[in-house]
N, C-alpha and C. Protein backbone atom coordinates (compact mmCIF):
# COMPACT_ATOMS: atom_id res chain seq x y z
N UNK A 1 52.42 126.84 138.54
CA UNK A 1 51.74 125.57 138.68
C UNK A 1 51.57 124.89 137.32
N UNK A 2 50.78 125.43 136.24
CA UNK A 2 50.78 125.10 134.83
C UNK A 2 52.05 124.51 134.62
N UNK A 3 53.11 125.57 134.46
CA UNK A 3 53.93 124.95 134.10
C UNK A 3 54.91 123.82 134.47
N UNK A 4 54.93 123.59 135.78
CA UNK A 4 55.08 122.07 136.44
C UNK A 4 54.23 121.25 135.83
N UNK A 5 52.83 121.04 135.96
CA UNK A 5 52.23 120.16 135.35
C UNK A 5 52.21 119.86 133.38
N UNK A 6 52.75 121.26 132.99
CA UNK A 6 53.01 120.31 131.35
C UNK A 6 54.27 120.61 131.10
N UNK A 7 55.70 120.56 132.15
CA UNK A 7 56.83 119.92 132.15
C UNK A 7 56.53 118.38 131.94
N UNK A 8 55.58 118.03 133.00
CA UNK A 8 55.67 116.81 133.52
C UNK A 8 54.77 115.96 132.18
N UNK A 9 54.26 116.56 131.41
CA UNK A 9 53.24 116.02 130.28
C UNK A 9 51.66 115.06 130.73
N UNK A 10 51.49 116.60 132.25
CA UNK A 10 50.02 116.34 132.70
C UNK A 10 49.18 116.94 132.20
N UNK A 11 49.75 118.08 131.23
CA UNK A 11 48.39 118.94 130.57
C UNK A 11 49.12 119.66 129.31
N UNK A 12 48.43 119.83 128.65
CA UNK A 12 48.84 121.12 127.26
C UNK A 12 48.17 121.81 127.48
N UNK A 13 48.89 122.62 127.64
CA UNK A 13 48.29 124.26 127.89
C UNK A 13 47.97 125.01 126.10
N UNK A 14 47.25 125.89 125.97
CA UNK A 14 46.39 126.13 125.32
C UNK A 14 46.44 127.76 125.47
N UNK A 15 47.92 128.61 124.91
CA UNK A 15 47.99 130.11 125.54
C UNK A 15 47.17 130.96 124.27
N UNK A 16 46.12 131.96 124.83
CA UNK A 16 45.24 132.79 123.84
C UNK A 16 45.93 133.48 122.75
N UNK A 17 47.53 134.08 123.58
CA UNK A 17 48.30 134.88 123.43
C UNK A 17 49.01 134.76 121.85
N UNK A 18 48.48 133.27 121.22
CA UNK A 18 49.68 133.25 120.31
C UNK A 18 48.70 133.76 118.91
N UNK A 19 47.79 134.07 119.05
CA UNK A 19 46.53 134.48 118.12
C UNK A 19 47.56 136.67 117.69
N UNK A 20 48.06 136.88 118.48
CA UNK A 20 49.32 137.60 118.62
C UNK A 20 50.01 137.65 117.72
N UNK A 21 50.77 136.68 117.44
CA UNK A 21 51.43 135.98 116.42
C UNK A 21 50.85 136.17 114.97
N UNK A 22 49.44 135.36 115.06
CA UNK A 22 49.35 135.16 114.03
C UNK A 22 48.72 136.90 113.41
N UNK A 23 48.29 137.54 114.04
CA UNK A 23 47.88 138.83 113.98
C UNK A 23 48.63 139.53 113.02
N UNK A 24 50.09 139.73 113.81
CA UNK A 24 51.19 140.12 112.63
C UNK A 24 51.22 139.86 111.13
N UNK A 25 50.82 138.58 110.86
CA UNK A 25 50.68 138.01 109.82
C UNK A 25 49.52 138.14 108.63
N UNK A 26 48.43 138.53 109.54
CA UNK A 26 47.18 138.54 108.99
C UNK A 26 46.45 139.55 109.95
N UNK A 27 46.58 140.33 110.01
CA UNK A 27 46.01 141.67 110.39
C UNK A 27 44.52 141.69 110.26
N UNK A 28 43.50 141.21 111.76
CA UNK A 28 42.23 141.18 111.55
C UNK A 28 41.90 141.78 112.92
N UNK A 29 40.59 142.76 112.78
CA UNK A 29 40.21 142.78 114.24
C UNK A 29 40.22 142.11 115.40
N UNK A 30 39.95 143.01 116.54
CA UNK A 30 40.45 141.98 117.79
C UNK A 30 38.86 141.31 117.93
N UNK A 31 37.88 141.64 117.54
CA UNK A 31 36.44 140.57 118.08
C UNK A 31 36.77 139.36 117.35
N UNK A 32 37.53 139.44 115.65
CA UNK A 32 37.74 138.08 115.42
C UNK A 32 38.82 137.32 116.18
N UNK A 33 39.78 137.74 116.24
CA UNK A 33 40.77 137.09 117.74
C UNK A 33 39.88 136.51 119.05
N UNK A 34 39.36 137.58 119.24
CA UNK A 34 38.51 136.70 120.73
C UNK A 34 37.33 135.71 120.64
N UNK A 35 36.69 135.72 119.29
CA UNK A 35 36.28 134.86 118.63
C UNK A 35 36.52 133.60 118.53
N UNK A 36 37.66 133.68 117.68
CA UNK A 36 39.12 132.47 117.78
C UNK A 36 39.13 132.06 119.09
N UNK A 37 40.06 132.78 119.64
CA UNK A 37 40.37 132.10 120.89
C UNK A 37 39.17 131.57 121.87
N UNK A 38 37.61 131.91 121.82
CA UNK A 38 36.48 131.59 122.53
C UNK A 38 36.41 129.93 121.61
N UNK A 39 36.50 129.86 120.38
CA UNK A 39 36.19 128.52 119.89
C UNK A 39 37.10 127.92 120.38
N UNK A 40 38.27 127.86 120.62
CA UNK A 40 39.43 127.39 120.62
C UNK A 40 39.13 126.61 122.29
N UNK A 41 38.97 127.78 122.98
CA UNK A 41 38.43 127.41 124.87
C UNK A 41 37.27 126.33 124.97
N UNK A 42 36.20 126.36 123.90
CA UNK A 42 35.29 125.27 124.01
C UNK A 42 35.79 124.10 123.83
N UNK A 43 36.85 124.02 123.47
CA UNK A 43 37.17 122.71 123.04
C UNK A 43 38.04 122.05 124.16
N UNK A 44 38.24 122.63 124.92
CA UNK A 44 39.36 122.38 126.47
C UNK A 44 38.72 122.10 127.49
N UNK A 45 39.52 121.28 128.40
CA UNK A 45 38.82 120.08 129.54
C UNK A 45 38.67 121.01 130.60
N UNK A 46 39.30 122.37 130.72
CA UNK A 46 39.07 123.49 131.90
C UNK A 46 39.73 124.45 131.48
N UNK A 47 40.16 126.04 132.28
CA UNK A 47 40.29 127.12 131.78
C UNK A 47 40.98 127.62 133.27
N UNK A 48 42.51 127.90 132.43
CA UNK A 48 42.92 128.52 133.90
C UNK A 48 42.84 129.62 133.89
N UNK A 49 42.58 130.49 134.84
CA UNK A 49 42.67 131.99 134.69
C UNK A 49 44.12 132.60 135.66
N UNK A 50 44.57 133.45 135.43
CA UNK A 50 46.39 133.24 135.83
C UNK A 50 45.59 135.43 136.34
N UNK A 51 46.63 135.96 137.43
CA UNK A 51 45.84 137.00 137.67
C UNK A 51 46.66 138.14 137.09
N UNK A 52 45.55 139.58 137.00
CA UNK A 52 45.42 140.15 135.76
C UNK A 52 44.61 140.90 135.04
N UNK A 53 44.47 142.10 135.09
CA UNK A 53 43.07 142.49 134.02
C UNK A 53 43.30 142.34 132.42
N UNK A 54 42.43 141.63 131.69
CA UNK A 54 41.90 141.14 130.46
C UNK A 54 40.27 141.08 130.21
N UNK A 55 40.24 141.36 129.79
CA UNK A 55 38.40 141.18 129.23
C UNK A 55 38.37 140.34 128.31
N UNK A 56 39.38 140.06 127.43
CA UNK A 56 39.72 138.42 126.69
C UNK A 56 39.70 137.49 127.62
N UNK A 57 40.06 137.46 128.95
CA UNK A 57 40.56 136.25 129.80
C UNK A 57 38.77 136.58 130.29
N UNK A 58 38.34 137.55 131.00
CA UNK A 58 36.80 137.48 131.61
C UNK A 58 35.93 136.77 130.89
N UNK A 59 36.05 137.41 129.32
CA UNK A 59 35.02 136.42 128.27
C UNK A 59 35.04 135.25 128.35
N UNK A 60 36.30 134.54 128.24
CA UNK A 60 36.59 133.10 128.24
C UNK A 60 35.86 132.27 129.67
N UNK A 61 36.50 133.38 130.83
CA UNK A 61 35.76 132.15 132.21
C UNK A 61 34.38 132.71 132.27
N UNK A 62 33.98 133.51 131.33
CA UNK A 62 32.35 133.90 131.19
C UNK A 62 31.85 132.40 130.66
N UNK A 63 32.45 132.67 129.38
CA UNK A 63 32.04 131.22 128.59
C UNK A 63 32.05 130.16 128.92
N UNK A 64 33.38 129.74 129.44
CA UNK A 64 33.30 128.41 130.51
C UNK A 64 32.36 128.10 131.04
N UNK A 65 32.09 129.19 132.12
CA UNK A 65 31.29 128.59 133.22
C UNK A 65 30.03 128.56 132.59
N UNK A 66 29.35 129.34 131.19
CA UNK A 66 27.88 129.32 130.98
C UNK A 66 27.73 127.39 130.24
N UNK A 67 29.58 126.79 129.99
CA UNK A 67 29.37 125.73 129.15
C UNK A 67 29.80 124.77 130.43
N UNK A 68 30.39 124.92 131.55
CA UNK A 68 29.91 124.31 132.23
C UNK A 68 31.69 123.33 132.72
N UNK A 69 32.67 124.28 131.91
CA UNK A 69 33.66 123.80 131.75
C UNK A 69 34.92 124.72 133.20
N UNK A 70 35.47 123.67 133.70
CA UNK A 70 35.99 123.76 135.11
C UNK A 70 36.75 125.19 135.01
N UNK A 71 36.70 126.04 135.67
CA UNK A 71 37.50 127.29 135.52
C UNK A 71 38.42 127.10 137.01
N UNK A 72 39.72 127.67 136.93
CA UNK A 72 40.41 127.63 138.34
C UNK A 72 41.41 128.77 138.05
N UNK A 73 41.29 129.67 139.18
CA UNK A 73 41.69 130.62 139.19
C UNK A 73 43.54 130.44 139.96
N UNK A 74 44.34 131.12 139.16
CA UNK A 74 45.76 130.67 139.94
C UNK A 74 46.39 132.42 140.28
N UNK A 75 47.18 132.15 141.26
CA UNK A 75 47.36 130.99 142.50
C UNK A 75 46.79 130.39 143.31
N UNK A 76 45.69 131.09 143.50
CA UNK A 76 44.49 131.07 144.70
C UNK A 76 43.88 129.80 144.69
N UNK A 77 43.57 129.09 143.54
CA UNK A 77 43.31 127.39 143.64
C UNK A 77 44.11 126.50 142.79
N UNK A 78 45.63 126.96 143.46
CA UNK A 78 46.56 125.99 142.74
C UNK A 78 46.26 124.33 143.14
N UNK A 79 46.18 124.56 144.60
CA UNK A 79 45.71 123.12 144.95
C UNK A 79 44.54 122.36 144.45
N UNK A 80 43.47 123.12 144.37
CA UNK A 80 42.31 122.53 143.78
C UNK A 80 42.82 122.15 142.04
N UNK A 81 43.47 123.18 141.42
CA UNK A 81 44.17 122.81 140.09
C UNK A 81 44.22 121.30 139.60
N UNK A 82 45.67 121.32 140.73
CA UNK A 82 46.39 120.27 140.76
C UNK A 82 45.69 118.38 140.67
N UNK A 83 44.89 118.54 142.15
CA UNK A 83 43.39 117.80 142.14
C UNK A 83 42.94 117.43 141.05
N UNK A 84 42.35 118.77 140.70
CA UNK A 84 41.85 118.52 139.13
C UNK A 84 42.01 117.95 138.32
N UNK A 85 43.16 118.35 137.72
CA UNK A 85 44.40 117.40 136.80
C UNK A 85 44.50 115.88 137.29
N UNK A 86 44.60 115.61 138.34
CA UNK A 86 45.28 114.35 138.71
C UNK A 86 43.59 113.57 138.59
N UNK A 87 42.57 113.79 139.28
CA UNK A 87 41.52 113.36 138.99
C UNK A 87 41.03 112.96 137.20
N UNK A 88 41.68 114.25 136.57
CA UNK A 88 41.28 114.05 135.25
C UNK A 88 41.61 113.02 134.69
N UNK A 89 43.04 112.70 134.97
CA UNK A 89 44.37 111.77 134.03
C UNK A 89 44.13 110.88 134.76
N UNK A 90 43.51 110.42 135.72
CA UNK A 90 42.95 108.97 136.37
C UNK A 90 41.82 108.57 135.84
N UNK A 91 40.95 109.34 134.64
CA UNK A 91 39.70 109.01 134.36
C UNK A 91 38.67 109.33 135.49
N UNK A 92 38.70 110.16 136.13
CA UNK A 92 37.63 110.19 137.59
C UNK A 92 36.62 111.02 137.17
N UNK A 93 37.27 112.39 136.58
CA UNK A 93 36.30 113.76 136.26
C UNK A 93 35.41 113.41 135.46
């Protein structure tokens, strides 16, 4: 679903995963990574959660929802997703 919608340049996705990357490079614990990536999530219009065990991904829709920021779980609310998005990019949300 994500990725249909930022083919189409309805959303930028925002993957935790590339903190990964930079890891290699600069070799720091993982609380500062999830750190990172928690500042990084405050700053985003919602939070998809894709399915999966992570306790990086739990923290994040922990955080969301205590900030109040739309969490949607995929596949299970691809449709509501989608909604979402289209409501957003109309100015509605």
């Amino acid at each position: 679903v994500w990725n249909d919608l930022w083919a189409t340049g309805d959303i930028t996705p925002i993957c935790p995963h590339v903190s990964l990357l930079l890891h290699l490079v600069t070799p720091l614990p993982y609380k500062v990574w999830l750190e990172y990536d928690l500042e990084v999530m405050r700053r985003c219009d919602a939070v998809v959660r894709i399915l999966g065990e992570s306790s990086g991904a739990d923290a994040e829709v922990a955080e969301a929802i205590k900030l109040k920021i739309p969490v949607f779980f995929l596949p299970r609310e691809a449709k509501d997703f989608r909604a979402w998005v289209k409501s957003f990019r109309e100015g509605s949300t």
